[in-house]
Protein backbone atom coordinates (compact mmCIF):
# COMPACT_ATOMS: atom_id res chain seq x y z
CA UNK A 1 13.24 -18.46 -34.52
CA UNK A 2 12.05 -16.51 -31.63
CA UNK A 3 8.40 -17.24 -30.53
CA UNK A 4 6.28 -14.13 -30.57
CA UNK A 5 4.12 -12.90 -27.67
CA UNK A 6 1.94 -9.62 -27.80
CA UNK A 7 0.52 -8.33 -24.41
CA UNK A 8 -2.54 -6.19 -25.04
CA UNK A 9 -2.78 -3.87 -22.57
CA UNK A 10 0.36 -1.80 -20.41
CA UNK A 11 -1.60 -1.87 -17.12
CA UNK A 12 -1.14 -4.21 -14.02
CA UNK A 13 -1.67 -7.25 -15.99
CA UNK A 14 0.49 -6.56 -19.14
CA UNK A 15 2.92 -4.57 -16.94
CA UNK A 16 3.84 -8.18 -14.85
CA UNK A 17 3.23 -10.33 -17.78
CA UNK A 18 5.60 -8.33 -19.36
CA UNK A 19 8.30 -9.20 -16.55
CA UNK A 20 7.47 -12.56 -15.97
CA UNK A 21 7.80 -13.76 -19.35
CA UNK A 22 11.40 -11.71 -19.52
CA UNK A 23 12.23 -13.12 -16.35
CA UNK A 24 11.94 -16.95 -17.68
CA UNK A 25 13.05 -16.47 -21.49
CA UNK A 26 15.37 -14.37 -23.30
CA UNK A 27 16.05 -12.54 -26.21
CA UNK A 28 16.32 -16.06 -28.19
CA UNK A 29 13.45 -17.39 -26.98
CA UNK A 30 10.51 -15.17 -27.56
CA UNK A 31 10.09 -11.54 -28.57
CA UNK A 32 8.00 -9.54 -26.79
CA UNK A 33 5.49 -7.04 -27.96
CA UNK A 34 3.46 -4.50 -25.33
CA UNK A 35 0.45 -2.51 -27.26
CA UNK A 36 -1.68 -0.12 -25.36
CA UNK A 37 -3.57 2.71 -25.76
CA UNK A 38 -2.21 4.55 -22.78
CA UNK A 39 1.27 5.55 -23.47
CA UNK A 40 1.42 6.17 -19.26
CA UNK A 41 1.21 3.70 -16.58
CA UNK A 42 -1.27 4.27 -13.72
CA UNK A 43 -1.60 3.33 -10.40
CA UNK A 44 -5.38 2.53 -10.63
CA UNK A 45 -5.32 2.52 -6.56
CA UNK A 46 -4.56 5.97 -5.90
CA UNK A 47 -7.24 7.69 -8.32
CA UNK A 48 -9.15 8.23 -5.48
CA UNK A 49 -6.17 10.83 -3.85
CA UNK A 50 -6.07 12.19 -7.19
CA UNK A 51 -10.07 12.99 -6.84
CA UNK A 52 -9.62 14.12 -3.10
CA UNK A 53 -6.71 15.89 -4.47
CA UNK A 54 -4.41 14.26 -2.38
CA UNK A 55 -2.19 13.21 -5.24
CA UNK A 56 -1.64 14.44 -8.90
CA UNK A 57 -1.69 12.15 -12.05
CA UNK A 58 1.77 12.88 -12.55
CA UNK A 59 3.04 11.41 -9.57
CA UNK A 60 1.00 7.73 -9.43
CA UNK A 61 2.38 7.29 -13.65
CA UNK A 62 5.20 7.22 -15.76
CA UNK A 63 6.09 6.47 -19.05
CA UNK A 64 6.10 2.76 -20.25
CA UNK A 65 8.37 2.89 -23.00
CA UNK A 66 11.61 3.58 -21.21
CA UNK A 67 10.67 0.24 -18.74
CA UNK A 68 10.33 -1.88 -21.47
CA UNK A 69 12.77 -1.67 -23.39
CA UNK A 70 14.98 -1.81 -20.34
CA UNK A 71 14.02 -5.16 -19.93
CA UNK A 72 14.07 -5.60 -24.23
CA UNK A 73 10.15 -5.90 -24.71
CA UNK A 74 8.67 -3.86 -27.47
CA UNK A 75 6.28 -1.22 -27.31
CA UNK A 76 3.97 -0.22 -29.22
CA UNK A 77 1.82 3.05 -27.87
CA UNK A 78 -1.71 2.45 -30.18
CA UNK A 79 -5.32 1.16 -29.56
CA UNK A 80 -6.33 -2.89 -30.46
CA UNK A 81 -9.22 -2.63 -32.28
CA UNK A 82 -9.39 -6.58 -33.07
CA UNK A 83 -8.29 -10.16 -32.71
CA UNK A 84 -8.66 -12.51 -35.27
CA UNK A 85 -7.71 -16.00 -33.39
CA UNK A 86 -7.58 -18.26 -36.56
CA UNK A 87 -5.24 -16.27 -38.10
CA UNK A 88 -3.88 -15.25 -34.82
CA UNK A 89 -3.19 -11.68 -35.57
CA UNK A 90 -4.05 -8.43 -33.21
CA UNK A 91 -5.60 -5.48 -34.97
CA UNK A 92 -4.70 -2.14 -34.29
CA UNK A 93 -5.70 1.79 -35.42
CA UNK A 94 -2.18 1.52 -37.12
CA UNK A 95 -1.49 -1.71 -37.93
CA UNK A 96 -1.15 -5.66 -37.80
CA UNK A 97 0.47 -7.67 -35.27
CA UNK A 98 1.00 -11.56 -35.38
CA UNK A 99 0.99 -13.75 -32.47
CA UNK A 100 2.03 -17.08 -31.31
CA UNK A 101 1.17 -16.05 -27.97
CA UNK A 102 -1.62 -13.87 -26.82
CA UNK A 103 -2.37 -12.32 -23.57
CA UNK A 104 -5.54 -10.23 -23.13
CA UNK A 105 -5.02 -7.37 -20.55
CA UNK A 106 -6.99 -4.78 -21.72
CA UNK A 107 -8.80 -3.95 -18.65
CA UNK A 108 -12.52 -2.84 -18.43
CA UNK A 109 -15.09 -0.33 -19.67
CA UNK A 110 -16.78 1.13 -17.15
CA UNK A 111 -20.39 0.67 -18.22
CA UNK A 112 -21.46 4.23 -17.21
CA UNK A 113 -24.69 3.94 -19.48
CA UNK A 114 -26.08 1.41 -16.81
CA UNK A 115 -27.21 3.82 -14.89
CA UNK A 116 -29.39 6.65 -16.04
CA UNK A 117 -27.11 10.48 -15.30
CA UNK A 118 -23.68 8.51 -14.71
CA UNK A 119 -21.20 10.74 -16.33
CA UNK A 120 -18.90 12.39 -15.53
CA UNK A 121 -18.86 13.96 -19.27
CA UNK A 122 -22.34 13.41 -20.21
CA UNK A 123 -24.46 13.65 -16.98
CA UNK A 124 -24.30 15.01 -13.02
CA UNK A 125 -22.79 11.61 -11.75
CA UNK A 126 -19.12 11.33 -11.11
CA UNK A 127 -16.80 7.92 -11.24
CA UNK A 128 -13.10 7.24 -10.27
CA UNK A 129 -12.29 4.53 -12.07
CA UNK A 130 -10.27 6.21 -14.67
CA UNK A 131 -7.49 9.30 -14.75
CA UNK A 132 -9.74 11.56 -16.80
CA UNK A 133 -12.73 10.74 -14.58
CA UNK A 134 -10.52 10.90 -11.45
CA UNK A 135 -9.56 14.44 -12.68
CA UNK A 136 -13.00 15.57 -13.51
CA UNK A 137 -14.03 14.68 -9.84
CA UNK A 138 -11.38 16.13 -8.18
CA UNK A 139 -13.34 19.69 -9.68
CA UNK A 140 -16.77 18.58 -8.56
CA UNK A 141 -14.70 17.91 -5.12
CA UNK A 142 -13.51 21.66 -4.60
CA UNK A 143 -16.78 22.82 -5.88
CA UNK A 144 -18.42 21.36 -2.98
CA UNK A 145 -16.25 23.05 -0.50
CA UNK A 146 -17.61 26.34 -2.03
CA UNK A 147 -21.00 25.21 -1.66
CA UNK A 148 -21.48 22.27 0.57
CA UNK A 149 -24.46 20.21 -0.05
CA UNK A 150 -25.96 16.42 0.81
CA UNK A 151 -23.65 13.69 -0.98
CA UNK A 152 -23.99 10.33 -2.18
CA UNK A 153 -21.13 7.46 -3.03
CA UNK A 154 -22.09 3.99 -3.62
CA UNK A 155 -21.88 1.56 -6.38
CA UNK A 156 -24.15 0.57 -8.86
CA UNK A 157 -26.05 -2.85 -9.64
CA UNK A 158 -23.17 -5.14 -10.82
CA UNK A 159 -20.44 -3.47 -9.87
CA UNK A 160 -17.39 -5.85 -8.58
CA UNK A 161 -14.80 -3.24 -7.77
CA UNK A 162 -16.59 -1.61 -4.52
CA UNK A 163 -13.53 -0.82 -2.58
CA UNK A 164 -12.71 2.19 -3.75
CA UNK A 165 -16.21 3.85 -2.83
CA UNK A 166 -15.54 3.04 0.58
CA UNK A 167 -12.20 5.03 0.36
CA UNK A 168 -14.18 7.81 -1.05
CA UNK A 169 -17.09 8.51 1.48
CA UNK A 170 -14.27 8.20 4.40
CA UNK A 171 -11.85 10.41 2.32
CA UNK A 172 -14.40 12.76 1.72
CA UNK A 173 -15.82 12.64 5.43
CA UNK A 174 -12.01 13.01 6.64
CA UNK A 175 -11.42 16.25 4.44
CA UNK A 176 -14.77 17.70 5.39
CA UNK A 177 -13.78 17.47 8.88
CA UNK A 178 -10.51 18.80 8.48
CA UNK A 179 -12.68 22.01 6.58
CA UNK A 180 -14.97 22.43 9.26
CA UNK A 181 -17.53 22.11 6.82
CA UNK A 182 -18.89 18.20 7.58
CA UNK A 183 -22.13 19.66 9.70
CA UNK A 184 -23.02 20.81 6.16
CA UNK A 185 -22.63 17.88 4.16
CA UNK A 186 -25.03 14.69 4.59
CA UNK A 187 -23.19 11.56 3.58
CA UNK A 188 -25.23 9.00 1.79
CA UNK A 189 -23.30 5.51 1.29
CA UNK A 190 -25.63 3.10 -1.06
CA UNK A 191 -24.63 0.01 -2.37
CA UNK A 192 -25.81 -3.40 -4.11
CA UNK A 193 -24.53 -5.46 -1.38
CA UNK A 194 -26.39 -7.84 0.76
CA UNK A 195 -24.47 -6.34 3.55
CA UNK A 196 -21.39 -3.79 3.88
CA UNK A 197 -18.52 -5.68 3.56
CA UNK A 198 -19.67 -8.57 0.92
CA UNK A 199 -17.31 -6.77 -1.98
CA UNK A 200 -18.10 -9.75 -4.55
CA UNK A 201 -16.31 -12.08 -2.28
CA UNK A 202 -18.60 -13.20 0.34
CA UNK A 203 -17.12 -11.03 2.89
CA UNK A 204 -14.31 -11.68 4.88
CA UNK A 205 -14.18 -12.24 8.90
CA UNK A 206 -15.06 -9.23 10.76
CA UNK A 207 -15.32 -6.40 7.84
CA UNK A 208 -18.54 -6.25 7.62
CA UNK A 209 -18.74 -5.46 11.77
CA UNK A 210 -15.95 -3.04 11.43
CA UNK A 211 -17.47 -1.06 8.21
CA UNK A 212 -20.69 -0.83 9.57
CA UNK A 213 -19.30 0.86 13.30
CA UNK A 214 -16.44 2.60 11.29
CA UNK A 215 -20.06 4.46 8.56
CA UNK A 216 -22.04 4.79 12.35
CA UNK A 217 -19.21 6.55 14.43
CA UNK A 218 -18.93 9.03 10.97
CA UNK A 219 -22.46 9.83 10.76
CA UNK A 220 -22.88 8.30 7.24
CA UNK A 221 -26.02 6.73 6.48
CA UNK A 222 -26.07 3.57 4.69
CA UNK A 223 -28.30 1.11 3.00
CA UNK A 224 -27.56 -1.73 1.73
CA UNK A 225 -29.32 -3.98 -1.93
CA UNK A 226 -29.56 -0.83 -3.20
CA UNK A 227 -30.19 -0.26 -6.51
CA UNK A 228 -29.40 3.36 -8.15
CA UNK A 229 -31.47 3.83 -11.21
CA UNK A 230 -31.30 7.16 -11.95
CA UNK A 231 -28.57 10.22 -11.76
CA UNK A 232 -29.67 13.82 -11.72
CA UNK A 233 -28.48 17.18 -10.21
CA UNK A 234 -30.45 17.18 -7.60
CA UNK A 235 -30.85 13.67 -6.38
CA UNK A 236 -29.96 9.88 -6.94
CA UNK A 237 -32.72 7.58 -7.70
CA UNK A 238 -33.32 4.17 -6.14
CA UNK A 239 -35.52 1.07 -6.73
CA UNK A 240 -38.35 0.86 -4.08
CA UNK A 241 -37.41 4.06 -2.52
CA UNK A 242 -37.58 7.58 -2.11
CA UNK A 243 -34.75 9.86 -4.40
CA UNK A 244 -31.69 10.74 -1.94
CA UNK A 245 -31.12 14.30 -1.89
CA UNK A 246 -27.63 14.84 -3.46
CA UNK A 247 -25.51 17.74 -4.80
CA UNK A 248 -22.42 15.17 -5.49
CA UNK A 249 -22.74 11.34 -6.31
CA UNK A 250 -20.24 9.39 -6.62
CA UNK A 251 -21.28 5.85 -8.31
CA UNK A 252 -19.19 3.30 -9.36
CA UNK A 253 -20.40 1.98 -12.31
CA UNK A 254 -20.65 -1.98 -13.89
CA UNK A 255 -17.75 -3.30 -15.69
CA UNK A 256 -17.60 -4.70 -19.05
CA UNK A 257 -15.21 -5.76 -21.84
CA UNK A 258 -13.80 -3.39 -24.10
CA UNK A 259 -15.20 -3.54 -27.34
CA UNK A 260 -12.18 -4.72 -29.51
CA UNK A 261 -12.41 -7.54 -27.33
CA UNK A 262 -16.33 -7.94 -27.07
CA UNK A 263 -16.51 -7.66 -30.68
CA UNK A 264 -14.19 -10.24 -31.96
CA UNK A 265 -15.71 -13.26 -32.83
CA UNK A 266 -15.06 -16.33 -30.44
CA UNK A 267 -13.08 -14.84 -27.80
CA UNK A 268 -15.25 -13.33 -25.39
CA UNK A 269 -18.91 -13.93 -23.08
CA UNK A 270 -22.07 -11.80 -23.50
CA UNK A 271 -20.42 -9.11 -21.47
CA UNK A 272 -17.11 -8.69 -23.34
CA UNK A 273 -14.84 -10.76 -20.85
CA UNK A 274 -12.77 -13.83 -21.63
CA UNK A 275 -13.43 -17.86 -20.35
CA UNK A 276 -10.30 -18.96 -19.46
CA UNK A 277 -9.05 -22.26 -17.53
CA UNK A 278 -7.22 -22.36 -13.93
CA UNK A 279 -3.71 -21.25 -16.19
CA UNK A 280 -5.96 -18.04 -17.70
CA UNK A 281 -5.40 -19.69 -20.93
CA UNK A 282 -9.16 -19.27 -23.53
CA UNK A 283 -10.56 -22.20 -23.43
CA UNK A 284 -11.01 -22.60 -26.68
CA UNK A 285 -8.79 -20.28 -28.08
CA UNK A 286 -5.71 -22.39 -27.67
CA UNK A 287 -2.84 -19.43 -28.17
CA UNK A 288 -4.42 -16.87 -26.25
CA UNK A 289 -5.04 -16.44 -22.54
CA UNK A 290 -6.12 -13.15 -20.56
CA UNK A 291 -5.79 -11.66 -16.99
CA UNK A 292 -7.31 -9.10 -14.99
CA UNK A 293 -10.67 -7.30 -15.59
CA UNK A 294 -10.68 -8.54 -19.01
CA UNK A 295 -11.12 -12.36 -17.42
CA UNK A 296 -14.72 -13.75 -16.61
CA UNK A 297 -15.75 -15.01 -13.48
CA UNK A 298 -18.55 -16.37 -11.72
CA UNK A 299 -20.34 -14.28 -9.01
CA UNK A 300 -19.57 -16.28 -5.30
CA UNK A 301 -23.27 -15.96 -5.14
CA UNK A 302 -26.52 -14.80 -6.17
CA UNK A 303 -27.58 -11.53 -3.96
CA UNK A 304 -31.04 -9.44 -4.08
CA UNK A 305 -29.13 -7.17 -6.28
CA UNK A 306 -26.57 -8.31 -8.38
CA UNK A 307 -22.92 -7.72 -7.36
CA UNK A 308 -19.83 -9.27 -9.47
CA UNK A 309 -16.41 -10.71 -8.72
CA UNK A 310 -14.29 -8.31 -7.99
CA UNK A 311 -11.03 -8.25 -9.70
CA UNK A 312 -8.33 -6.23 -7.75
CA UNK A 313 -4.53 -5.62 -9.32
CA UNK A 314 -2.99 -7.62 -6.48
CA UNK A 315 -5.72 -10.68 -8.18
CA UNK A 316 -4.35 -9.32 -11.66
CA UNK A 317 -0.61 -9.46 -10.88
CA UNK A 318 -1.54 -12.97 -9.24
CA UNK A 319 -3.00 -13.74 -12.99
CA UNK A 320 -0.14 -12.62 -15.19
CA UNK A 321 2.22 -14.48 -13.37
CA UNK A 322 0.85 -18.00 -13.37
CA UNK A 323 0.15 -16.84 -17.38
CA UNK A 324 3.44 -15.82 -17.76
CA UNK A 325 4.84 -18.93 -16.82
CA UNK A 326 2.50 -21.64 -18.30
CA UNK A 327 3.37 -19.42 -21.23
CA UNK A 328 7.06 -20.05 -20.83
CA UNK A 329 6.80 -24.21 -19.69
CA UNK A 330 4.77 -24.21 -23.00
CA UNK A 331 7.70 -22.41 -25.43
CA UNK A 332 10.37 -24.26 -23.65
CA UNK A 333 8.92 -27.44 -23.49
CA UNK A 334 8.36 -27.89 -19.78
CA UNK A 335 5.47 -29.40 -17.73
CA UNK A 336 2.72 -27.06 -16.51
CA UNK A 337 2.84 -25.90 -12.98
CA UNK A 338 -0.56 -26.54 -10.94
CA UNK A 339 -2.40 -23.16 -10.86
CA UNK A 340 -2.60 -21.46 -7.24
CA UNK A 341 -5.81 -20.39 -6.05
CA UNK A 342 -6.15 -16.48 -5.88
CA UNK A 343 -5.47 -14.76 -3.26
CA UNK A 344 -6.86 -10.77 -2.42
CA UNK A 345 -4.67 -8.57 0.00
CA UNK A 346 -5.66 -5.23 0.41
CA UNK A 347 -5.32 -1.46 2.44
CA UNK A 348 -8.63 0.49 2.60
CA UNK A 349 -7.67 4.49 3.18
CA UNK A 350 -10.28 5.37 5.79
CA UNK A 351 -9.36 9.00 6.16
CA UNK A 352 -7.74 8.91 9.16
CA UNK A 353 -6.66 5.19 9.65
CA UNK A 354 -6.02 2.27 7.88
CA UNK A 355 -8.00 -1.60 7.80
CA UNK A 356 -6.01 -4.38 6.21
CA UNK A 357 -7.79 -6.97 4.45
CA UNK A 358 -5.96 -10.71 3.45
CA UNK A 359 -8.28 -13.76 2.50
CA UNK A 360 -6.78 -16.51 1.13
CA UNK A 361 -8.56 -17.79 -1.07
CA UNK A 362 -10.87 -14.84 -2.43
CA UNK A 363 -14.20 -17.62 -2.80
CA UNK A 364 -15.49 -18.94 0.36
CA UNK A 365 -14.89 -21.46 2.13
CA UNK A 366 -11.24 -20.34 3.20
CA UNK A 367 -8.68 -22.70 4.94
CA UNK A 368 -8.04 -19.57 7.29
CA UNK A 369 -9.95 -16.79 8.49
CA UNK A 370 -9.47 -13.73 7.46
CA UNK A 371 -7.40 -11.34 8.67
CA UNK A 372 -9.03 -7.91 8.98
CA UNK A 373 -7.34 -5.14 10.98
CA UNK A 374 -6.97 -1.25 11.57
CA UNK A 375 -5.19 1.33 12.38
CA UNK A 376 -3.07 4.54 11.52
CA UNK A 377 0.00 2.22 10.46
CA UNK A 378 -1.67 0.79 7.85
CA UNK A 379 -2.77 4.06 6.16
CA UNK A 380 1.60 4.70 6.31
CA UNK A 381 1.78 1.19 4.74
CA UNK A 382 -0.71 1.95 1.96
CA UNK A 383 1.41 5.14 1.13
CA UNK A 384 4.50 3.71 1.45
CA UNK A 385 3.76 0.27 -0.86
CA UNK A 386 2.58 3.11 -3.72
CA UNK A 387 5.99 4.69 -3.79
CA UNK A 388 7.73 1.54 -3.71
CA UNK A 389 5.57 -0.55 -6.14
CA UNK A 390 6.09 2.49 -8.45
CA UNK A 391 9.77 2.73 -8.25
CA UNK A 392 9.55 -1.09 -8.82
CA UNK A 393 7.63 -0.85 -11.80
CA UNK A 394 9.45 2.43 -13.53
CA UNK A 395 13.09 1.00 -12.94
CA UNK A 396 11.80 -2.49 -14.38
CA UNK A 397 12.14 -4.62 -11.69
CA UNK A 398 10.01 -7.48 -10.00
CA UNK A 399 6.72 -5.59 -8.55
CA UNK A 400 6.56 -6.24 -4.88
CA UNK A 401 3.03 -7.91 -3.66
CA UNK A 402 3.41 -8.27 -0.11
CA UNK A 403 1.21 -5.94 1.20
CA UNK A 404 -1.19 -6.12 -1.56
CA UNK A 405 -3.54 -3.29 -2.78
């Protein structure tokens, strides 16, 4: 009898689990079952085109069903709403499916309540990190170019995915430009890091030099251990200091676990994320394991403000494939491989260039320095690995990481 393995979550992580388990055992072996809430694939990395309007939703997604069952995995387009890990069985709005293998890759929730105003849908502040939100700021966006105004982008206390706000205030400073309109706009960058650069990770070589001349030769002002506290029309409120004037803010919020996952009893921390060992299996849990966002991990360090781990989908694909296959040396009765340390790779858009980031590993101390470099090429390579990691993903092949993201 085949083994059965459900994938919650049809993101990054469940996406390459997906294809890593196919890619080690058949048909015969195990049955696989995809359930997720989205019935479209993403590509989380681009929401901030889609914002600058740069990009429609249409053309970073596509339809998971048709890759799946290409590769003879199951899907099933509903919302978990539980796991019960005695009885090993995933709950669902629809229904109940039974496990012999889990993998938890449900991703975050962005923990917009954190911070007083953060909306987009229930107060003035505006976040990426999702398609409607990316949508919803693309508006805000073109209603600045009718009436320019001060803004603000940063990232709130205990935020772990600060990349993308980055991307934003030199997006936004590149299209202003291109307007005519940037005398008219003050940009405000505020973040919880200790210094620009830090991203959860410690830094990495010379980023933090080439951030802080890169926000300098734009005319962005920055301050860094910032905490944002409050949200409103007008302004954005910060600990021990005086409001920023602001017409747009941009904050990326705190991540947490989704609730299904928070709320089931034994499988997740305080904050809704999973403990899992150096093969992202739970450890205590013994059939389930999870990767990406929905994984816990340490902070490198404590900082005056607190900034998390951050957790990017090159790190997640990295995750679902050394799941996949302890996974698969488990159902066919093989030794474990040793677990790799992660890795992070990534292309920041900076308008009108390109920096390329690779530490190996993502904690300090590394065996290498980083390599941190810029130019126009990069901001081609960037566009270029989103077309091809798409085609990759739609036609059900093995996603490319070389480049990273």
């Amino acid at each position: 009898m085949a083994v059965r393995v459900v994938i919650a979550g049809g993101s990054f992580g469940g996406l390459t689990t997906a294809y890593e388990l196919r890619r080690h055992l058949g048909p015969d072996q195990a049955t696989i079952t995809v359930i997720a809430k989205d019935r479209r694939f993403t590509f989380v990395p681009s929401l901030p085109w889609v914002a600058m309007g740069r990009r429609s939703l249409e053309q970073i997604s596509f339809d998971l069903a048709g890759p799946l069952a290409a590769k003879r995995v199951v899907f099933v387009h509903d919302t978990v709403t539980g796991v019960d890990t005695e009885r090993r069985l995933v709950a669902t709005d629809q229904g109940e499916h039974r496990y012999d293998f889990l993998v938890v890759a449900t991703g975050h929730r962005s923990a917009n309540e954190a911070v007083e105003g953060l909306g987009p849908f229930d107060g003035p502040g505006h976040s990426p990190m999702s398609a409607p939100e990316a949508t919803e700021l693309r508006l805000a966006v073109r209603a600045l170019l009718e009436a320019p105004g001060p803004v603000v982008v940063g990232a709130a206390p205990g935020a772990s995915c600060i990349g993308p706000a980055y991307e934003l205030a030199f997006e936004l400073d590149h299209l202003l430009r291109r307007r005519k309109l940037r005398h008219q706009v003050p940009i405000t960058f505020l973040t919880p890091e200790p210094f620009l650069g830090h991203m959860g990770m410690g830094g990495a070589g010379k980023i933090r030099q080439l951030l802080e001349g890169e926000l300098e030769e734009r005319d962005i002002a920055y301050a860094t251990s910032t905490a944002v506290t409050k949200i409103t029309p007008e302004t954005v409120e910060v600990a021990g200091a005086s409001p920023v004037p602001s017409v747009l803010s941009i904050i990326i919020p705190p991540l947490a676990g989704i609730e299904a996952v928070a709320n089931s009893a034994g499988l997740a921390n305080p904050k809704g994320f999973l403990p899992v060992d150096a093969h992202y299996r739970h450890q205590v849990a013994d059939a389930v394991y999870g990767v990406g966002v929905a994984v816990a991990m340490a902070p490198v360090a404590e900082t005056p403000v607190p900034v998390n781990f951050p957790k990017t989908g090159h790190m997640t694909e990295q995750m679902a494939q050394i799941a996949a296959r302890d996974i698969a040396a488990r159902i066919a009765g093989r030794n474990r491989e040793a677990a790799a340390e992660l890795s992070a790779r990534c292309v920041l858009d900076m308008g009108d260039r390109g920096a390329y980031m690779a530490v190996d590993p993502v904690r300090p101390p590394r065996n290498a320095i980083p390599t941190v470099v810029e130019g126009r090429r990069w901001l081609l390579a960037k566009r270029v690995f989103e077309r091809t990691y798409l085609w990759h993903a739609r036609h059900g092949r093995h996603i490319p990481s070389t480049l990273g993201w």
